[in-house]
Protein backbone atom coordinates (compact mmCIF):
# COMPACT_ATOMS: atom_id res chain seq x y z
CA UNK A 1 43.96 31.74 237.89
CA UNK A 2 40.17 32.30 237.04
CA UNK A 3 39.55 33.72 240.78
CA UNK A 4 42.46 35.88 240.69
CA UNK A 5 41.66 37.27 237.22
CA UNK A 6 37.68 38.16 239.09
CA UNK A 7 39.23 38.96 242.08
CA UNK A 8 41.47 42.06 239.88
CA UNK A 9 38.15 43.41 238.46
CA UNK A 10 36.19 43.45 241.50
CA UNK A 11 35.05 46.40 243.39
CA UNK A 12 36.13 45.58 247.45
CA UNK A 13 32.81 47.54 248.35
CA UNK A 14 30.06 46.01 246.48
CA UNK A 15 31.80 42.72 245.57
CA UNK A 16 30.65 43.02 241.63
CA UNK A 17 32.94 43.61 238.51
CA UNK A 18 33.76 47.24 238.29
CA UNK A 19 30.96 49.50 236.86
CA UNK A 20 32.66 52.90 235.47
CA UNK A 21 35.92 52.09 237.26
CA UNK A 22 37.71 54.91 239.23
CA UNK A 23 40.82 55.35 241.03
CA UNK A 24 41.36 57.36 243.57
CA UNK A 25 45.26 59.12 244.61
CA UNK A 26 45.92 55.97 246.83
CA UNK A 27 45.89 54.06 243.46
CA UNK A 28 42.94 51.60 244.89
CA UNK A 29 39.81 51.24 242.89
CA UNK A 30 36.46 51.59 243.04
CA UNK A 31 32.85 51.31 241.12
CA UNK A 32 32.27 55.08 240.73
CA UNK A 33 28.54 54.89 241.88
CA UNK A 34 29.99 52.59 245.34
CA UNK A 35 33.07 55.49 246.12
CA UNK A 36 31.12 58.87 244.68
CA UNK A 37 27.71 59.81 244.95
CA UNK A 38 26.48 62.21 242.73
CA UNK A 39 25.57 64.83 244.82
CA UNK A 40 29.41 65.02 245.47
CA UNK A 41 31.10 65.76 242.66
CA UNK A 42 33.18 68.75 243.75
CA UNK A 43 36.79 69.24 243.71
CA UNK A 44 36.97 69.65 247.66
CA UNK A 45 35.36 66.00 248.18
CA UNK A 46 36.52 64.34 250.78
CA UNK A 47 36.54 60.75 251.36
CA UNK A 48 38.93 58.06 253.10
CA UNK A 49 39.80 55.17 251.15
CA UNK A 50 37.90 51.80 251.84
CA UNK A 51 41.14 49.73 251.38
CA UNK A 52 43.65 51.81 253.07
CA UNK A 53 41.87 54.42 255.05
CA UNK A 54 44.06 57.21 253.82
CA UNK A 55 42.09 60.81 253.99
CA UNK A 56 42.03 61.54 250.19
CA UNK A 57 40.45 65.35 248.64
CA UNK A 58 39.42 66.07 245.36
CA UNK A 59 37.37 63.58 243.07
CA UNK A 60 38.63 60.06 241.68
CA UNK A 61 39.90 59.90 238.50
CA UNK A 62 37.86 57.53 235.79
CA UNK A 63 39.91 54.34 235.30
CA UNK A 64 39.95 54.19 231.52
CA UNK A 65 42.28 51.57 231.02
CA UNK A 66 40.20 48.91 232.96
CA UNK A 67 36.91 49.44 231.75
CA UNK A 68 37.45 47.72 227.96
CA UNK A 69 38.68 44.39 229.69
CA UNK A 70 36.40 44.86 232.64
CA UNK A 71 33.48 44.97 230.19
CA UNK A 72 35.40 41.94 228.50
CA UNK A 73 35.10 40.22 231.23
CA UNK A 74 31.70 40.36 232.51
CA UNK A 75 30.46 39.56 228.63
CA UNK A 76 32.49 36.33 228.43
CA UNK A 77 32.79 35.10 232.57
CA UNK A 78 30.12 32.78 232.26
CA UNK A 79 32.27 31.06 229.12
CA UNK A 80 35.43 31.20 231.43
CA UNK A 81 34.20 29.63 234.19
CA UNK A 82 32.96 26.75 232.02
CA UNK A 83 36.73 26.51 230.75
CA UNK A 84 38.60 26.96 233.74
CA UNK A 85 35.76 24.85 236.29
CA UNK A 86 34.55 21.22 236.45
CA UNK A 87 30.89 21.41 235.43
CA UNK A 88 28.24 18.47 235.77
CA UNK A 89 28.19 18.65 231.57
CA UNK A 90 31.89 17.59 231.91
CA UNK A 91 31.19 14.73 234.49
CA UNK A 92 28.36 13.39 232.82
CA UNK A 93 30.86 11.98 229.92
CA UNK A 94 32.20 9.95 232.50
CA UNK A 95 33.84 6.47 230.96
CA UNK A 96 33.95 3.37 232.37
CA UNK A 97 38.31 3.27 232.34
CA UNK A 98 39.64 0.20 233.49
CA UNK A 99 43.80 -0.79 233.66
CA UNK A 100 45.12 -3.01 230.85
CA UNK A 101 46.84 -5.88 232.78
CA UNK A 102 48.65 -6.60 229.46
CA UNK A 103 50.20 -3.70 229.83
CA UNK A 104 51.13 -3.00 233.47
CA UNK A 105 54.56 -2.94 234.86
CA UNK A 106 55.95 -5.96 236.72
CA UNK A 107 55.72 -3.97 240.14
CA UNK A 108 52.36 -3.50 239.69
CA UNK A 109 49.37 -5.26 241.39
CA UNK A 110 45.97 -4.87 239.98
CA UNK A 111 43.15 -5.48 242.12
CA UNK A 112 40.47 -7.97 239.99
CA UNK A 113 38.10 -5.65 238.93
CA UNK A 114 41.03 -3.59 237.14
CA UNK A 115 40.50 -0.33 238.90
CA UNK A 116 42.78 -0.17 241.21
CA UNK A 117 46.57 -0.75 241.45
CA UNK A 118 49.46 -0.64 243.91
CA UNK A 119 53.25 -0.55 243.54
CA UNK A 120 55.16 -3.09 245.11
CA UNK A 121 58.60 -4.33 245.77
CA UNK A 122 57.89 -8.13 244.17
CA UNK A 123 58.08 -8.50 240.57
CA UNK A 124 55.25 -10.30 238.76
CA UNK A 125 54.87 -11.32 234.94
CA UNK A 126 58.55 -10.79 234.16
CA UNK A 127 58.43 -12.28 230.70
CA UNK A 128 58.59 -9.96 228.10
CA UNK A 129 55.95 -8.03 226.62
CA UNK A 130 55.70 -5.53 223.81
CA UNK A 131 53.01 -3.40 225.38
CA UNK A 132 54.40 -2.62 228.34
CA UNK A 133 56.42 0.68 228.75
CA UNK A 134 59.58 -1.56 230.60
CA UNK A 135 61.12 2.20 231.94
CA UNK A 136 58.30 3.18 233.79
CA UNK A 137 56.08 1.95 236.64
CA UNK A 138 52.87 2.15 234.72
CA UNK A 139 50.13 0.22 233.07
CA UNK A 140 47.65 1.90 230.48
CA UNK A 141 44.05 2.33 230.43
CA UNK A 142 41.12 1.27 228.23
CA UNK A 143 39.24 1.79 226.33
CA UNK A 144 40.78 4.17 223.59
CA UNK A 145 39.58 7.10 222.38
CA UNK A 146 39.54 8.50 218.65
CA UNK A 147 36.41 10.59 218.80
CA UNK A 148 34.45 12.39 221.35
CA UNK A 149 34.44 13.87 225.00
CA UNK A 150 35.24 11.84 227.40
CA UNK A 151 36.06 12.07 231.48
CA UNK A 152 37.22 9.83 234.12
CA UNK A 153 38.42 10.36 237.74
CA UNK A 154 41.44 9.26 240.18
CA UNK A 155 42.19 8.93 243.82
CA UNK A 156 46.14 8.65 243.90
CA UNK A 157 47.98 8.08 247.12
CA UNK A 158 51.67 8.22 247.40
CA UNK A 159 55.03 10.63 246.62
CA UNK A 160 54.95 10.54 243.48
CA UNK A 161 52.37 9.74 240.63
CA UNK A 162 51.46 10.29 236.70
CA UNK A 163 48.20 10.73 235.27
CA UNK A 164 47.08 11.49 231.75
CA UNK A 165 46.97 9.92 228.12
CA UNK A 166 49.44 8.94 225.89
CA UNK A 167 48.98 7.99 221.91
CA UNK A 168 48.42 4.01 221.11
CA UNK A 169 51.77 4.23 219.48
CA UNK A 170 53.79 5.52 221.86
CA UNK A 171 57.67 4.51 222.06
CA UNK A 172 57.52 1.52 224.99
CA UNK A 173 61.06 1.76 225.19
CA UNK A 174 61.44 5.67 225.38
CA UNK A 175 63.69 6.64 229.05
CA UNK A 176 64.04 9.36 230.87
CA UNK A 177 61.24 12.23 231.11
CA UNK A 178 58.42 11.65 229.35
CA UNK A 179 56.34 14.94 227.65
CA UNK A 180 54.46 15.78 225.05
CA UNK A 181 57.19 15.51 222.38
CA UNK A 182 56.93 11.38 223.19
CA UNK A 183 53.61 11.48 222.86
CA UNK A 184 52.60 11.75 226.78
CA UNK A 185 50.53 14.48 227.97
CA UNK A 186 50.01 14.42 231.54
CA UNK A 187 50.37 15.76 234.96
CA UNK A 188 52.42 14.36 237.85
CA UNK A 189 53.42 14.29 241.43
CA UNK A 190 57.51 14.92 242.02
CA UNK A 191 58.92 15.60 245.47
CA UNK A 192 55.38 17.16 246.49
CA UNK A 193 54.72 19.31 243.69
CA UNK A 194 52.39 19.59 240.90
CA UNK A 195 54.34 19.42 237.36
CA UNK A 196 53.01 19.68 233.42
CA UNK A 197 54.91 17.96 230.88
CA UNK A 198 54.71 20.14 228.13
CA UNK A 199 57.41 21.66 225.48
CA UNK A 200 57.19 24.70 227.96
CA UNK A 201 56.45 23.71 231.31
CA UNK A 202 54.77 26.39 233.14
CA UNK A 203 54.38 27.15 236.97
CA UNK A 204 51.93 25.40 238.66
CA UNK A 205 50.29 26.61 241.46
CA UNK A 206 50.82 24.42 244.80
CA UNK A 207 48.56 21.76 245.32
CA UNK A 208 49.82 19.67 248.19
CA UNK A 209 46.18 18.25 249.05
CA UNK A 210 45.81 17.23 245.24
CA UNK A 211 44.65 13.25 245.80
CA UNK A 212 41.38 12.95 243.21
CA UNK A 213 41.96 14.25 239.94
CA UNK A 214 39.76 14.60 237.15
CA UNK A 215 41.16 13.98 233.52
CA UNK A 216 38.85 15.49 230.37
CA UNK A 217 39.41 14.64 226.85
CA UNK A 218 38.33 16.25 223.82
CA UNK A 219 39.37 14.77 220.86
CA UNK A 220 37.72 16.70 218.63
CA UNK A 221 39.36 19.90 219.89
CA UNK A 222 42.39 18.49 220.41
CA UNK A 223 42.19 19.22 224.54
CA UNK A 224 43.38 17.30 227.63
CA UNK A 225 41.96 18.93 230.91
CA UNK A 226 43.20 18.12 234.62
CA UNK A 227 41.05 19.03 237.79
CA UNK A 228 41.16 18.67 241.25
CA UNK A 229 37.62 17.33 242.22
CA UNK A 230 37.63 18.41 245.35
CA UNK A 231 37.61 22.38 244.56
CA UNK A 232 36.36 21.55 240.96
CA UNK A 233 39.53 23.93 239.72
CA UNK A 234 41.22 23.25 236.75
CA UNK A 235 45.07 22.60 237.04
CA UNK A 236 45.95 22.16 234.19
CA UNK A 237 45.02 21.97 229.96
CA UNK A 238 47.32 20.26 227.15
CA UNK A 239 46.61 22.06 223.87
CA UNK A 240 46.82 21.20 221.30
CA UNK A 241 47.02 17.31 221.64
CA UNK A 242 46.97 15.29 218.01
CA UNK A 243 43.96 13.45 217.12
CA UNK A 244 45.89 11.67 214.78
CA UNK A 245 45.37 8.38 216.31
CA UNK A 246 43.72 6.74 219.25
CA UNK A 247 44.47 7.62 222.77
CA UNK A 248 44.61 5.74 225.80
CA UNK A 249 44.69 6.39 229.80
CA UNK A 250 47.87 6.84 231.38
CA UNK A 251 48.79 5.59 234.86
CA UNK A 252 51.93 5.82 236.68
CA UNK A 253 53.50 4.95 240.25
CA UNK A 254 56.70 5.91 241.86
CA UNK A 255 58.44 3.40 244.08
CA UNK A 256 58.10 2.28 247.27
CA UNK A 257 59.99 4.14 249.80
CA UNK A 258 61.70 2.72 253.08
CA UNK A 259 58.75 2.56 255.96
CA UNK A 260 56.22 4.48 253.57
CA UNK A 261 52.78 3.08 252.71
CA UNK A 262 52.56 1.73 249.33
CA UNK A 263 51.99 3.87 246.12
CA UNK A 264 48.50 3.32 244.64
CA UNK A 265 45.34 4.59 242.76
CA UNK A 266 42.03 3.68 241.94
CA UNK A 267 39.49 5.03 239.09
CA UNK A 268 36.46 5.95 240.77
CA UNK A 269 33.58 5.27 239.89
């Protein structure tokens, strides 16, 4: 979204944001300094365009209408990149998450030092236990948060996954979809697509190489943030998410399927 938004007010020919914006009869624009010198201001200028090569007379017309948000832009792109971009500032609050066995599903197999887990096809732990969420192949992570910024990473392999937070108190017997309104915010994995769980679920962009995913919290500003760490791009942001009580690390695995490897993910380090 953030390179498309640059890539709108940004002149073809000198690769900058637009500076005095014009437009010439082929509708393509232009820096006026890159497309008009100013020895050639005359109505029988002649000139082919840069993007379509279309033989154009007379002299481009000022693009009003772009240069307020143009100027907009270049003022504020340094403060948009921070938003919309993994920065080192972000992955320096990196937390030591590790998976709550108490809470993991029965089809779950942590690895000892609690970063890791796999879905299986074997049920362990069957008895009973109030912190699990018994409708979901998942297991929580710790510790909680109820202040502060704080950032951890994932390498997820399999069909389909769910990454995020959810609040302390969150329904362990709620079914079906789970979204904000239950007191989930996350991202997931569903028949190879990228989907947010929010009141209005928006279009994601296609991600089919998404496998290490970053997950930012700022409790304070009531934010969850979701980047791919490979490209560093963000995918997607919960606002606002309640910081009316603690909030823990969300993990979630879909099934095995027939003659496919294993569903798993590890926190990395």
């Amino acid at each position: 979204m953030a390179q498309s938004l640059k890539e709108a007010f940004t002149c073809s020919i000198c690769q900058q944001f637009f500076s005095d914006p014009v437009q010439l009869p082929c509708s393509h624009v232009f820096c006026q300094h890159c497309i008009q010198p100013s020895d050639s201001m005359r109505e029988d200028f002649l000139i082919e365009c840069p993007s379509c090569k279309a033989q154009l007379r007379g002299n481009p017309v000022r693009a009003l209408e772009l240069c307020e948000p143009c100027n907009s832009l270049k003022q504020h792109w340094g403060l948009l990149e921070m938003e919309l971009y993994l920065t080192d500032e972000v992955r320096s609050m990196r937390e030591d998450v590790r998976l709550d066995p108490s809470t993991a599903h029965s089809l779950l197999l942590l690895s000892c030092d609690l970063k890791s887990v796999q879905c299986g096809t074997i049920s362990h732990n069957t008895e009973p236990d109030a912190s699990r969420v018994p409708q979901l192949v998942s297991v929580l992570g710790g510790p909680s948060f109820s202040m502060g910024c704080h950032y951890w990473e994932v390498e997820v392999e399999g069909h389909e996954w769910a990454l995020g937070v959810c609040q302390e108190s969150v329904d362990r017997q709620c079914k079906g979809d789970v979204s904000c309104e239950q007191g989930f915010w996350i991202i997931s994995k569903q028949a190879g697509e990228i989907h947010a769980h929010s009141l209005e679920p928006p279009e994601l962009r296609a991600i089919p190489d998404l496998r290490r995913v970053g997950i930012f919290v700022d409790v304070e500003f009531e934010v969850v943030k979701f980047y791919n760490v490979d490209n560093k791009f963000c995918v997607y942001i919960h606002q606002p998410v309640p910081s009316c009580e603690p909030l823990r690390p969300f993990f979630s695995l879909g099934l095995p399927r027939e003659g496919a490897p294993a569903a798993s993910l590890s926190i990395l380090q």
